[in-house]
C-alpha atoms as a PDB file:
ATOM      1  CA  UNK A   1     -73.096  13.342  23.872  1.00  0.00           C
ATOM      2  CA  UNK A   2     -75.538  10.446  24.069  1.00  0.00           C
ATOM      3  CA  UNK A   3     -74.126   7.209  22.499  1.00  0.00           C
ATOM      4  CA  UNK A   4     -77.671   5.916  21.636  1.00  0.00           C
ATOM      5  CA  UNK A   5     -76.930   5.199  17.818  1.00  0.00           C
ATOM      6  CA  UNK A   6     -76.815   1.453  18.679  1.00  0.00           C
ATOM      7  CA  UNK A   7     -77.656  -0.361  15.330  1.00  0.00           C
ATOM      8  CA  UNK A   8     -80.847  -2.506  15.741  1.00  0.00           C
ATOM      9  CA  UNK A   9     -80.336  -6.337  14.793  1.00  0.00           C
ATOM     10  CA  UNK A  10     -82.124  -6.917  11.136  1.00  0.00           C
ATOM     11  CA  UNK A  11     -82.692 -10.621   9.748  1.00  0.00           C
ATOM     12  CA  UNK A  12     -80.052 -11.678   7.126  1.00  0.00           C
ATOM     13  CA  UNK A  13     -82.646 -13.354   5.610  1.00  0.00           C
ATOM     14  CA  UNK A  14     -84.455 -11.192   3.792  1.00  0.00           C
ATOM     15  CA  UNK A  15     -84.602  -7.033   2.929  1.00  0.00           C
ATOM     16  CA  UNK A  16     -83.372  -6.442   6.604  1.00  0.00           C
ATOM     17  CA  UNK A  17     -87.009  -5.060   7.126  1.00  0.00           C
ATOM     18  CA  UNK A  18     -87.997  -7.455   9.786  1.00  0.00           C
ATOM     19  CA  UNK A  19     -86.123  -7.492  13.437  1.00  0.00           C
ATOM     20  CA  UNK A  20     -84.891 -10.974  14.499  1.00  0.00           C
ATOM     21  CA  UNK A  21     -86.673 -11.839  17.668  1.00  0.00           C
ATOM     22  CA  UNK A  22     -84.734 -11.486  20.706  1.00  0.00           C
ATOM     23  CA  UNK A  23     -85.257 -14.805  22.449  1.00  0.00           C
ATOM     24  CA  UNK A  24     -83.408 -15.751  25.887  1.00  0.00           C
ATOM     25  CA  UNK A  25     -80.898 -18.258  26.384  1.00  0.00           C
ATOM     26  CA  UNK A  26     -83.149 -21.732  27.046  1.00  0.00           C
ATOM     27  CA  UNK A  27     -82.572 -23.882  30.265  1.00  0.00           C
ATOM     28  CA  UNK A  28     -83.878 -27.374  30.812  1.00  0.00           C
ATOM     29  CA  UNK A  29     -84.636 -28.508  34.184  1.00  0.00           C
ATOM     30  CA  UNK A  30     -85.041 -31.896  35.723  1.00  0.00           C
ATOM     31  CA  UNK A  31     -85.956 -33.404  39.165  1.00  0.00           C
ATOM     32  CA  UNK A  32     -84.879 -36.498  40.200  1.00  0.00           C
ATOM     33  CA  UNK A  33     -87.136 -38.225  43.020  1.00  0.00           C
ATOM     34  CA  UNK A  34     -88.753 -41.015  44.158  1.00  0.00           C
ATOM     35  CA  UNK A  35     -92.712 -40.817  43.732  1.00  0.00           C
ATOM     36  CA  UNK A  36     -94.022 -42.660  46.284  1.00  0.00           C
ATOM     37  CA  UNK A  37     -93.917 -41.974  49.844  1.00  0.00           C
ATOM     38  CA  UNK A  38     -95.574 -43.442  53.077  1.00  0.00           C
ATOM     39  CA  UNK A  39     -98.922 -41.859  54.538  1.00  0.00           C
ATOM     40  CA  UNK A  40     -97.402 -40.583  57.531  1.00  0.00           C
ATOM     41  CA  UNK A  41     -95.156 -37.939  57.896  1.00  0.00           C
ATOM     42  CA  UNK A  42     -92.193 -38.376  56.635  1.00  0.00           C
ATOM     43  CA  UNK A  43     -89.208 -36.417  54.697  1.00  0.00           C
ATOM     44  CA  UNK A  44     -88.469 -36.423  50.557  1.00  0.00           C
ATOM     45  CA  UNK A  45     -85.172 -35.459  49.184  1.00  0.00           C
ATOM     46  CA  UNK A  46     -85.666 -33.910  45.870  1.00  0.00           C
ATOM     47  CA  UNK A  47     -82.747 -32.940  43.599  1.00  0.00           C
ATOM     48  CA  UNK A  48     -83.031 -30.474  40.434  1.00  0.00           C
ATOM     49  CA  UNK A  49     -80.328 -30.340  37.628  1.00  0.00           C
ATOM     50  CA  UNK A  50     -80.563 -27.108  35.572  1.00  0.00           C
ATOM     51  CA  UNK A  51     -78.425 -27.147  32.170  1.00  0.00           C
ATOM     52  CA  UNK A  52     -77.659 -24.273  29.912  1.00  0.00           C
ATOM     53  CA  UNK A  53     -78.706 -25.473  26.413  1.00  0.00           C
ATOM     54  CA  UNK A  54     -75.717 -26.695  24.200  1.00  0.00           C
ATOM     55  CA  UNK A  55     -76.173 -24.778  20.772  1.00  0.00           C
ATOM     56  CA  UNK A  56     -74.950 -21.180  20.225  1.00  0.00           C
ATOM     57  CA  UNK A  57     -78.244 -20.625  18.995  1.00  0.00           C
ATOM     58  CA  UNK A  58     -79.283 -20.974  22.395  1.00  0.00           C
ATOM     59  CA  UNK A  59     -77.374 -17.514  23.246  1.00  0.00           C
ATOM     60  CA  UNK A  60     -78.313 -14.533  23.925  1.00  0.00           C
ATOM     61  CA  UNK A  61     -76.594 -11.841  21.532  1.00  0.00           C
ATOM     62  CA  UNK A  62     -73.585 -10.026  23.009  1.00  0.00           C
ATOM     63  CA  UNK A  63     -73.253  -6.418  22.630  1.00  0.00           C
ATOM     64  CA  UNK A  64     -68.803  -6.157  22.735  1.00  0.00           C
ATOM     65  CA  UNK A  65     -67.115  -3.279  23.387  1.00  0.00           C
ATOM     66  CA  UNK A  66     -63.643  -3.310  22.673  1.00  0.00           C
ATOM     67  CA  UNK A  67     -61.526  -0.517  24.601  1.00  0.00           C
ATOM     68  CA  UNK A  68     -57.631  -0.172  22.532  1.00  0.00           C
ATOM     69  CA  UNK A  69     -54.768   1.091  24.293  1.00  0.00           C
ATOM     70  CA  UNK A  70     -53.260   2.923  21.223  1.00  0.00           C
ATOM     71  CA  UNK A  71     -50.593   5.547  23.264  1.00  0.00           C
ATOM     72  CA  UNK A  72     -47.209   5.965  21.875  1.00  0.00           C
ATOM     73  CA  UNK A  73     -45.467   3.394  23.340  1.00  0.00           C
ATOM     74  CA  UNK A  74     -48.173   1.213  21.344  1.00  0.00           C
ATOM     75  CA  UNK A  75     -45.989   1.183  18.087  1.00  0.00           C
ATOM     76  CA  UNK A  76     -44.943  -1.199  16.027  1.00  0.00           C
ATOM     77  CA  UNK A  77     -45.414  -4.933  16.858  1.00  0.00           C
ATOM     78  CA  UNK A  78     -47.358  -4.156  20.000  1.00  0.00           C
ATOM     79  CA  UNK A  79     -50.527  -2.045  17.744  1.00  0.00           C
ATOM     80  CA  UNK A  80     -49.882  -5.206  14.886  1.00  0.00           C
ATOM     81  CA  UNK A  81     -50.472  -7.599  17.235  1.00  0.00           C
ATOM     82  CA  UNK A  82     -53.680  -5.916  18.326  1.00  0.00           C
ATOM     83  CA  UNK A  83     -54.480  -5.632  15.134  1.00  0.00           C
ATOM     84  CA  UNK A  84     -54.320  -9.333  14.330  1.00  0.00           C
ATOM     85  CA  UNK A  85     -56.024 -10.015  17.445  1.00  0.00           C
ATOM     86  CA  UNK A  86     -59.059  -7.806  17.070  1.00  0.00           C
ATOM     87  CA  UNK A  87     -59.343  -9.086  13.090  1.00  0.00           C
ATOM     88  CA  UNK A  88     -59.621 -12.762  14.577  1.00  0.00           C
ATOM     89  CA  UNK A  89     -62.545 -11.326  17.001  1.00  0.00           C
ATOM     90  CA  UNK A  90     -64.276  -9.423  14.434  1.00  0.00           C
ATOM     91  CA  UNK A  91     -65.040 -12.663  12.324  1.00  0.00           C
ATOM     92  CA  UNK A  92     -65.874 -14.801  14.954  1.00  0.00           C
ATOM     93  CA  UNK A  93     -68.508 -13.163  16.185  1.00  0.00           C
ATOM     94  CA  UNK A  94     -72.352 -13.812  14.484  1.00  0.00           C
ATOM     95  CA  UNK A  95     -75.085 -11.845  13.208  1.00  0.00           C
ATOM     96  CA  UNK A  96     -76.905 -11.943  16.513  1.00  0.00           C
ATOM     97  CA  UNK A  97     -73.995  -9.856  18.198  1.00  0.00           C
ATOM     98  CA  UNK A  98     -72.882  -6.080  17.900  1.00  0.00           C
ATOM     99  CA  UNK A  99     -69.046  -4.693  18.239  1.00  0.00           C
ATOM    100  CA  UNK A 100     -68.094  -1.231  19.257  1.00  0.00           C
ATOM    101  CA  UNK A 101     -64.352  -0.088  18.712  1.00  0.00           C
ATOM    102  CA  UNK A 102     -63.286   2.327  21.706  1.00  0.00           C
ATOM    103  CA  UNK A 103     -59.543   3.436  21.261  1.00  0.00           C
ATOM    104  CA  UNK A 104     -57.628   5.619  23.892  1.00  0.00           C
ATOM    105  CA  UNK A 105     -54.638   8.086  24.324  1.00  0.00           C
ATOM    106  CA  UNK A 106     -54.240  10.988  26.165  1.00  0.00           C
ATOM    107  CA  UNK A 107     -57.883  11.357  25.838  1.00  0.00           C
ATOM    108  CA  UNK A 108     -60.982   8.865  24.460  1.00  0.00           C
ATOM    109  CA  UNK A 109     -62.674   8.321  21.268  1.00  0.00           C
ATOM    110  CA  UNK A 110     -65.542   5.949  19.400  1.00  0.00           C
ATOM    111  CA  UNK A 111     -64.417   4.546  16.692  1.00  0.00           C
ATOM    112  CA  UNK A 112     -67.595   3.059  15.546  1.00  0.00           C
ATOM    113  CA  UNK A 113     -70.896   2.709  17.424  1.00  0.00           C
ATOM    114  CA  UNK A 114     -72.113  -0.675  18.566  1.00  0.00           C
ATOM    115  CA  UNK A 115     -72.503  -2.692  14.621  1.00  0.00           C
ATOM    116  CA  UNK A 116     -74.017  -5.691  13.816  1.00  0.00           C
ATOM    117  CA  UNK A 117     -72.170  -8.450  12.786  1.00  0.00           C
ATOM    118  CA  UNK A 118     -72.637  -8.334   8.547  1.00  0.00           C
ATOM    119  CA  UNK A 119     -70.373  -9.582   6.036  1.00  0.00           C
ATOM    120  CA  UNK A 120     -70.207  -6.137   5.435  1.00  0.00           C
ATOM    121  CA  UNK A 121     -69.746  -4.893   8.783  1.00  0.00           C
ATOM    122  CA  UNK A 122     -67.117  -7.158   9.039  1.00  0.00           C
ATOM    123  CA  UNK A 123     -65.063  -5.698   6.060  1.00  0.00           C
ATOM    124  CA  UNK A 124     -65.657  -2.351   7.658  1.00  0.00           C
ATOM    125  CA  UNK A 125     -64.794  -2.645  11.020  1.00  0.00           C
ATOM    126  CA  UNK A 126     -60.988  -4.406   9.446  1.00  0.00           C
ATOM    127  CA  UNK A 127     -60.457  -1.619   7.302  1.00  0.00           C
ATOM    128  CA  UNK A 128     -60.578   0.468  10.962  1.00  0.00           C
ATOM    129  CA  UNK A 129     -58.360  -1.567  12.885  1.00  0.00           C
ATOM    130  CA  UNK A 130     -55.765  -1.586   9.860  1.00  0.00           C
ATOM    131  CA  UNK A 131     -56.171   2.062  10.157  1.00  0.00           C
ATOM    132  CA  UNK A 132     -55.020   2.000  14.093  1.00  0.00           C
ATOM    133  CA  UNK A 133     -51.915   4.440  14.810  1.00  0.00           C
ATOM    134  CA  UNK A 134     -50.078   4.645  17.860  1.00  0.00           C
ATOM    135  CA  UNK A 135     -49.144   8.053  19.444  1.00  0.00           C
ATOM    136  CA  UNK A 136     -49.858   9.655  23.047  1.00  0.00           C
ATOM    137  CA  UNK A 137     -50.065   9.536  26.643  1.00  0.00           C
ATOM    138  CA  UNK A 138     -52.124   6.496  28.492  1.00  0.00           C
ATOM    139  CA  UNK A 139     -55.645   7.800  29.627  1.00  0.00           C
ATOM    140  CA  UNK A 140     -56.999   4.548  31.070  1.00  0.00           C
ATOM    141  CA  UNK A 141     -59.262   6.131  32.913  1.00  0.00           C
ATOM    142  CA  UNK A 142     -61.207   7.670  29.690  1.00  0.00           C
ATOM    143  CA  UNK A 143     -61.401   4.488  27.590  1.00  0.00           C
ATOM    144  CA  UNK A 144     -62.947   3.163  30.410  1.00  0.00           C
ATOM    145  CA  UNK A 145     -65.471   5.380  31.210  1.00  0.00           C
ATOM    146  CA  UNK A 146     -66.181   6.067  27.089  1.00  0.00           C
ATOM    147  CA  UNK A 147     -66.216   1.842  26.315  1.00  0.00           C
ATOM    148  CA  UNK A 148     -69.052   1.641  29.408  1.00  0.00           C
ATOM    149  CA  UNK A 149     -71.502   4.855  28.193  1.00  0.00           C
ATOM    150  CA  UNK A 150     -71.515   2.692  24.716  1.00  0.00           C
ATOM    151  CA  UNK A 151     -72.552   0.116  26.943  1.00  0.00           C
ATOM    152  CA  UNK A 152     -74.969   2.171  28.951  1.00  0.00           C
ATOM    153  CA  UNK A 153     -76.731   4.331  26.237  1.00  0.00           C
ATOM    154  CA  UNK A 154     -77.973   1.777  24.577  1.00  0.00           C
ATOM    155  CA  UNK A 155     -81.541   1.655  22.398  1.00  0.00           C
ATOM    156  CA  UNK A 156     -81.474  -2.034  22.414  1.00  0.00           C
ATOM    157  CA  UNK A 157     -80.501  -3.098  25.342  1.00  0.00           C
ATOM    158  CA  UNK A 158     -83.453  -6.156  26.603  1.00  0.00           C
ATOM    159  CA  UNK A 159     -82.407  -9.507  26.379  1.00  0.00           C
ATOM    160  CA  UNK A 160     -78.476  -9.466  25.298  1.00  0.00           C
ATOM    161  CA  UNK A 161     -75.444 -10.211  27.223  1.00  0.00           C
ATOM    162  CA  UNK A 162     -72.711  -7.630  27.483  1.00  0.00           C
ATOM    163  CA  UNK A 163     -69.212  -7.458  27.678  1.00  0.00           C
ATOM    164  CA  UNK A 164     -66.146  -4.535  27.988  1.00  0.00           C
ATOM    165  CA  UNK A 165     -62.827  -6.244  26.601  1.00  0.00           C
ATOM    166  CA  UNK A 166     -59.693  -3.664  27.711  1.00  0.00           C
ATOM    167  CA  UNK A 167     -55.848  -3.706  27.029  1.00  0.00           C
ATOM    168  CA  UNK A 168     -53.106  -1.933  27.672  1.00  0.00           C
ATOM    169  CA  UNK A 169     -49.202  -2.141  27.463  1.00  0.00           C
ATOM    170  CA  UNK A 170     -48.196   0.713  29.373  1.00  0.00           C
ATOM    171  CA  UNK A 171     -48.989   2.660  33.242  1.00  0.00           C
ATOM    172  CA  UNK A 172     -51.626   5.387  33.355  1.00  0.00           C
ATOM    173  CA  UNK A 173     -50.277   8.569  33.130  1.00  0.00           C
ATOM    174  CA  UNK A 174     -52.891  10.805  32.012  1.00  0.00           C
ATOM    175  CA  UNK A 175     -56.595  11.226  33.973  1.00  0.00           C
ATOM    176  CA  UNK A 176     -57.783   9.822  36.905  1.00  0.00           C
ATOM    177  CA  UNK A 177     -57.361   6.466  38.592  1.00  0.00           C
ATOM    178  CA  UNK A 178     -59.517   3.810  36.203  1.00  0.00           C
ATOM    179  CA  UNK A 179     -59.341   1.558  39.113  1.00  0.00           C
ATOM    180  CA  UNK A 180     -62.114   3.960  40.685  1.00  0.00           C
ATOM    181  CA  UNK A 181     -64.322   3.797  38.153  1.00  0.00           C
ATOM    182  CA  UNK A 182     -67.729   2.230  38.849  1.00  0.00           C
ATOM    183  CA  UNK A 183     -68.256  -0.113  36.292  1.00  0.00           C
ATOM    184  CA  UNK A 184     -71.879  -1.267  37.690  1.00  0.00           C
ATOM    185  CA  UNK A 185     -72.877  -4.523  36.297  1.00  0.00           C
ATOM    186  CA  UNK A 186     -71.039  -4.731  33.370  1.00  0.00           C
ATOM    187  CA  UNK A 187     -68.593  -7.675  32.967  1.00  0.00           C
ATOM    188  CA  UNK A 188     -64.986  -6.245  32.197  1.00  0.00           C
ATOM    189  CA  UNK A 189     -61.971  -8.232  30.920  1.00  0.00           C
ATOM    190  CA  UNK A 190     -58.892  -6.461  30.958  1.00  0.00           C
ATOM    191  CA  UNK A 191     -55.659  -7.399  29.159  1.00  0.00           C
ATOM    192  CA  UNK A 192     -52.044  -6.264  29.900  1.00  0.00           C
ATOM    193  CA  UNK A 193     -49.256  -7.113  27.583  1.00  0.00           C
ATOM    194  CA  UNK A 194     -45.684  -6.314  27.264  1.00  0.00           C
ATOM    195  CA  UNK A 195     -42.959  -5.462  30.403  1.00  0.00           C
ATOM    196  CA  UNK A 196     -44.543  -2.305  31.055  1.00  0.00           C
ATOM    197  CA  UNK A 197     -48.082  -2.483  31.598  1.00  0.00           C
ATOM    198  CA  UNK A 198     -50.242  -2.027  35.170  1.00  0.00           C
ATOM    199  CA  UNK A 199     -50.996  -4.889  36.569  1.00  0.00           C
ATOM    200  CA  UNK A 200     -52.703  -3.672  39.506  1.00  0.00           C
ATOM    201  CA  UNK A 201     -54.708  -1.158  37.572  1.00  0.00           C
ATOM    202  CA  UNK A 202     -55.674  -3.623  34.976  1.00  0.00           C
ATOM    203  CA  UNK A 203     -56.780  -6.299  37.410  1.00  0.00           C
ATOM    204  CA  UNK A 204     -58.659  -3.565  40.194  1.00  0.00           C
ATOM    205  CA  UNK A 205     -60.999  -2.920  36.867  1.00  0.00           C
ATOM    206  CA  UNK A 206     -61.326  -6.660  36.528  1.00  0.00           C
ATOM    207  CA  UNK A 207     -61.916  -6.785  40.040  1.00  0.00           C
ATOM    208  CA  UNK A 208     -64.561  -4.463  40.568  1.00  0.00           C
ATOM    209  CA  UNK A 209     -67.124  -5.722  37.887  1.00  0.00           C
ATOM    210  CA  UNK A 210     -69.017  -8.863  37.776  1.00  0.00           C
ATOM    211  CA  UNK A 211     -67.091 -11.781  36.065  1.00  0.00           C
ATOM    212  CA  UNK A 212     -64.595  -9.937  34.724  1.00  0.00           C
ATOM    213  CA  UNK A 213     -61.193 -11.054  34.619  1.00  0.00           C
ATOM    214  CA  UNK A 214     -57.394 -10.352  34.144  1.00  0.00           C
ATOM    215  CA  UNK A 215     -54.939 -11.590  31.685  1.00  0.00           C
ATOM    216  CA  UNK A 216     -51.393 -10.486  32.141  1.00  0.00           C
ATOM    217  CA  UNK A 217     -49.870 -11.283  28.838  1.00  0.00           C
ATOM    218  CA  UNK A 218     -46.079 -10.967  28.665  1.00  0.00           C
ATOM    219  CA  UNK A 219     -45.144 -12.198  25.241  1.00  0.00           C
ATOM    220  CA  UNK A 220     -47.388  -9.908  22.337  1.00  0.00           C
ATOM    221  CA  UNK A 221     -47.364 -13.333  20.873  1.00  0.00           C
ATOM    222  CA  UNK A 222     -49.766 -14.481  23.078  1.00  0.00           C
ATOM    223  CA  UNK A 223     -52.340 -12.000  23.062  1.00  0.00           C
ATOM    224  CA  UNK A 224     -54.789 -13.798  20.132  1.00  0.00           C
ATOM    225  CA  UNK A 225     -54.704 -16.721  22.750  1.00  0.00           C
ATOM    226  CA  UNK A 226     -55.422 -14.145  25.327  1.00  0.00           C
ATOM    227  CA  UNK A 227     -58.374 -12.894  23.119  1.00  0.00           C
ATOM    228  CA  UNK A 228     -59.689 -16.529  21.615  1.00  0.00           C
ATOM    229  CA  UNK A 229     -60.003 -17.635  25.629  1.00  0.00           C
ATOM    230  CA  UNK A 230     -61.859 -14.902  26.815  1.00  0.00           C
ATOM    231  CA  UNK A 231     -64.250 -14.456  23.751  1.00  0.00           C
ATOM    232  CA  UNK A 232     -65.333 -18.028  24.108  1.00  0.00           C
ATOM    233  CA  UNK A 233     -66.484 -17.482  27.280  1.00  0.00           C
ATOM    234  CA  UNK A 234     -68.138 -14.671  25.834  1.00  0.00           C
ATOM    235  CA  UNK A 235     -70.163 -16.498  23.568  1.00  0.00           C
ATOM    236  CA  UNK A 236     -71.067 -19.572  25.312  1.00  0.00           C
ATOM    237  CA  UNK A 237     -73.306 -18.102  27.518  1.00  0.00           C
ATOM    238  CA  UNK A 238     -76.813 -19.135  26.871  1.00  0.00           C
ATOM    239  CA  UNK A 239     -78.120 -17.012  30.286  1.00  0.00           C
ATOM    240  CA  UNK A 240     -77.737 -13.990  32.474  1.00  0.00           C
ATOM    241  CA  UNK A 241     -79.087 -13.223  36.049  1.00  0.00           C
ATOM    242  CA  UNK A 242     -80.421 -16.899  36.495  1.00  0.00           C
ATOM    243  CA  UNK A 243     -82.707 -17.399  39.519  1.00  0.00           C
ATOM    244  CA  UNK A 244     -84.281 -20.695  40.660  1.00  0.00           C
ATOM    245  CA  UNK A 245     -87.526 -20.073  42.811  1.00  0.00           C
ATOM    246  CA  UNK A 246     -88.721 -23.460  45.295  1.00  0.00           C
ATOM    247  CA  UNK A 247     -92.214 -22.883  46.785  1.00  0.00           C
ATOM    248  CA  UNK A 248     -94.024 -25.382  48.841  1.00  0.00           C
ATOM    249  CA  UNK A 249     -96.996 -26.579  47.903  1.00  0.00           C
ATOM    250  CA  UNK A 250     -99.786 -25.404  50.475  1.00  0.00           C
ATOM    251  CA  UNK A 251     -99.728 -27.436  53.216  1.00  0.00           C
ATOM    252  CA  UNK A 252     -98.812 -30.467  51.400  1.00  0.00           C
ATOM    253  CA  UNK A 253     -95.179 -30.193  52.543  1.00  0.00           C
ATOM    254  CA  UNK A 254     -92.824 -27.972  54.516  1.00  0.00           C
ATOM    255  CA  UNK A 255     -89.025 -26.658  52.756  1.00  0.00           C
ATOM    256  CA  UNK A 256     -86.496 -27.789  55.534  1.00  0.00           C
ATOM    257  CA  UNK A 257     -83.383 -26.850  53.417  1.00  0.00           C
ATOM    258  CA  UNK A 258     -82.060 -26.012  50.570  1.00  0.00           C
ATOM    259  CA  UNK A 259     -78.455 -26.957  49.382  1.00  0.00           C
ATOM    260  CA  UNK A 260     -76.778 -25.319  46.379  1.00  0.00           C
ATOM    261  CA  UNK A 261     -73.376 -24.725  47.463  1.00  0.00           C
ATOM    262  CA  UNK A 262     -71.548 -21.641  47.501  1.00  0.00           C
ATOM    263  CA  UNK A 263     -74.794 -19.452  45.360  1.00  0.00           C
ATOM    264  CA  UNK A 264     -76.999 -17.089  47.432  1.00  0.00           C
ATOM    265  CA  UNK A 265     -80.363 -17.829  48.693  1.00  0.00           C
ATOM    266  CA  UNK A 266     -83.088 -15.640  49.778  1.00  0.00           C
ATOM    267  CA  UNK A 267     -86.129 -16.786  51.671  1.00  0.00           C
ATOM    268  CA  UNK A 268     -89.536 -15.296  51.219  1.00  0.00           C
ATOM    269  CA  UNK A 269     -91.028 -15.955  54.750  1.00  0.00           C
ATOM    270  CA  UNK A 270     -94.667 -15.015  53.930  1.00  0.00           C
ATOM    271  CA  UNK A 271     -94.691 -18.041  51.279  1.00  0.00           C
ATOM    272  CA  UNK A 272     -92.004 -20.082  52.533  1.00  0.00           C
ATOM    273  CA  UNK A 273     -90.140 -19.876  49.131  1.00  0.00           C
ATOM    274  CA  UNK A 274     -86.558 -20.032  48.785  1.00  0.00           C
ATOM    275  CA  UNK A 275     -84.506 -18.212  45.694  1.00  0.00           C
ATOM    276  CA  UNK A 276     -81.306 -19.313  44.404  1.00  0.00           C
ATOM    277  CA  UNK A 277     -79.119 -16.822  42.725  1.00  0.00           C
ATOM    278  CA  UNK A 278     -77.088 -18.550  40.189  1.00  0.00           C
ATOM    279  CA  UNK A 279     -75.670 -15.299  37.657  1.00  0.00           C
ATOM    280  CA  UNK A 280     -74.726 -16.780  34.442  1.00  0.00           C
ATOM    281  CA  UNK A 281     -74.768 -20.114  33.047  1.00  0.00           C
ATOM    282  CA  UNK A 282     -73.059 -21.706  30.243  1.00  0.00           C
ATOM    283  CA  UNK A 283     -73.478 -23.779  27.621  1.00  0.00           C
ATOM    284  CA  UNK A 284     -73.697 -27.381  28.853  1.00  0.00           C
ATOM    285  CA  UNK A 285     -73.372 -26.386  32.215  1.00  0.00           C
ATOM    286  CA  UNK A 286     -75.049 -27.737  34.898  1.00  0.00           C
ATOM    287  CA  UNK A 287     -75.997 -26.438  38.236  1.00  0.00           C
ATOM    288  CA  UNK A 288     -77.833 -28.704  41.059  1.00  0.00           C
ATOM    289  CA  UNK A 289     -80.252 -27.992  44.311  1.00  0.00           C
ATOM    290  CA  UNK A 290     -81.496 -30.603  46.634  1.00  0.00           C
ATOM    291  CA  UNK A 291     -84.194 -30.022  48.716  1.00  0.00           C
ATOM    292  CA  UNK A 292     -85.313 -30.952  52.110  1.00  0.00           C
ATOM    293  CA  UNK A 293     -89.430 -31.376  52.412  1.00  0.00           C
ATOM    294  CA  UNK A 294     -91.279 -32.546  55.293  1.00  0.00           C
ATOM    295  CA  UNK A 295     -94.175 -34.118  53.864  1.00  0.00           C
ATOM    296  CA  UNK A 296     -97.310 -33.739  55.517  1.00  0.00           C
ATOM    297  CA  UNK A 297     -99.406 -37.488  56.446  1.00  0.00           C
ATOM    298  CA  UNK A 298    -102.517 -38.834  54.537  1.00  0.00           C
ATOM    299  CA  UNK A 299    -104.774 -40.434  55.187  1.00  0.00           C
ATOM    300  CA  UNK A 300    -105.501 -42.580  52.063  1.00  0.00           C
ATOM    301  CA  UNK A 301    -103.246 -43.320  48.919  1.00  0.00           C
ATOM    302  CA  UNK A 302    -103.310 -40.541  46.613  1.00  0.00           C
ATOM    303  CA  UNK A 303    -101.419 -38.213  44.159  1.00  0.00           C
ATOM    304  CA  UNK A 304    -100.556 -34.349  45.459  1.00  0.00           C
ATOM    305  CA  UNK A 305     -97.990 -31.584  44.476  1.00  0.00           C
ATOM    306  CA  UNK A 306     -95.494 -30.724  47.044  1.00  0.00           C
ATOM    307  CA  UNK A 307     -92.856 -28.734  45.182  1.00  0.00           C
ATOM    308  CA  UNK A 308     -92.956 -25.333  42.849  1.00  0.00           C
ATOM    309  CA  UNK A 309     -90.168 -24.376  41.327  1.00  0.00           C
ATOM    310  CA  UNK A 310     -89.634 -21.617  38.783  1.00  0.00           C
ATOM    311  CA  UNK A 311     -86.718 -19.606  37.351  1.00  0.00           C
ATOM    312  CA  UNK A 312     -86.369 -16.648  35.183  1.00  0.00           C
END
């Protein structure tokens, strides 16, 4: 069964006839330099700031899946504290973002398929959280692997950040290990709450995806907290896969180094370019690269290009 029933994201606006335009998280970029050097050879530091715009508007829209523990040993406070957790997600999130509702026993099922964010959506999706029950074994492993093919069969997929958000109060005891589950490059944040729960499971699926973390909650109390923290992470990030691209400028000047901490580089030794790998970026956050240039010498005063830089 293919779970490409993804709804598409209609204006608000108007009839809901028009698509909104899917627009990437912005950047700025700056480079700080002096711009004026001597005619002979000689060496230019050059340093490059690159912030993630500050307004939510600046975000690209998530597409959340939320995966529910909802065995047996799930009842009573335990599923009403989900329950008031999942109600404070539902309206925080905008009409630029979609929520799926994955809940798990012995076996798997979709609640809902990935909805945009609409007063009425919103009134919806409550009315199926208030209708949680708890009763079963603890399938991990299948809440998993059903909360990541929403992810994966997507229609609308270009341009929008995605998230898994798990939880769990109890040890799998049904279906494979969910801590060998491939989870590819989707971001996974598992929760675990109560005495009982895996912690090693829960954090090995945290582990093995790309920014996703683990939040061992002990007291049920705790778990909106749990939730606020981790959705505002979720929805302050204005861009995904960020890469910074230097390239000399002909044989104006020669890259020596390039400094950007702990992020990966990769040089490109037929142009002499060097990429910076930066992943995501935040809201407000900023991220800085100084480079090393040998400049070549002239012989007269005049005004020349020695650095390209790009991102996507």
């Amino acid at each position: 069964m293919s779970f490409n029933d993804d709804e598409q994201i209609i204006s608000t606006q108007d009839s809901g006839s028009k698509p909104i335009p899917i627009t990437p998280g912005r950047v700025q970029l700056v480079s700080i330099h002096n711009n004026m050097v001597p005619l002979e050879k000689s060496k230019l530091r050059v340093m490059l700031e690159i912030t993630g715009g500050g307004s939510t508007n600046d975000r690209p829209g998530l597409d959340l899946v939320a995966v529910l523990d909802v065995s047996g040993s799930m009842g009573g406070e335990k599923i009403a504290k989900v329950k008031t957790a999942m109600l404070f997600m539902i309206y925080k999130l905008s009409p630029i973002d979609r929520l799926s509702v994955v809940t798990f026993e012995s076996g798997a099922k979709r609640l809902c398929p990935l909805r945009q964010i609409t007063e009425n959506s919103q009134k919806e999706l409550e009315n199926l959280i208030n209708g949680l029950n708890a009763s079963g074994g603890t399938n991990i492993t299948a809440g998993l692997q059903t909360g990541l093919k929403v992810i994966n069969d997507r229609s609308l997929s270009g341009g929008r950040s995605v998230g898994i958000m798990l939880m769990s109060d109890g040890e799998q005891n049904v279906g494979g290990d969910a801590a060998k589950v491939p989870v590819g490059n989707v971001p996974v944040h598992t929760f675990g709450f109560g005495t009982d729960q895996d912690p090693v499971v829960l954090k090995a699926i945290a582990d093995n995806s790309i920014e996703g973390t683990f939040s061992e909650v002990q007291n049920t109390a705790n778990l909106s907290i749990a939730f606020s923290q981790c959705l505002a992470g979720l929805l302050t990030r204005v861009v995904e896969d960020l890469k910074l691209t230097i390239t000399r400028c002909g044989d104006e000047s020669k890259i020596q180094q390039v400094i950007a901490g702990s992020y990966p580089q990769s040089k490109n030794d037929t142009t002499g370019s060097r990429t910076v790998t930066f992943g995501i970026l935040y809201a407000k956050e900023v991220r800085k690269v100084i480079v090393d240039l040998l400049l070549s010498p002239a012989e007269q005063e005049r005004g020349a290009g020695v650095l390209e830089i790009s991102y996507s």
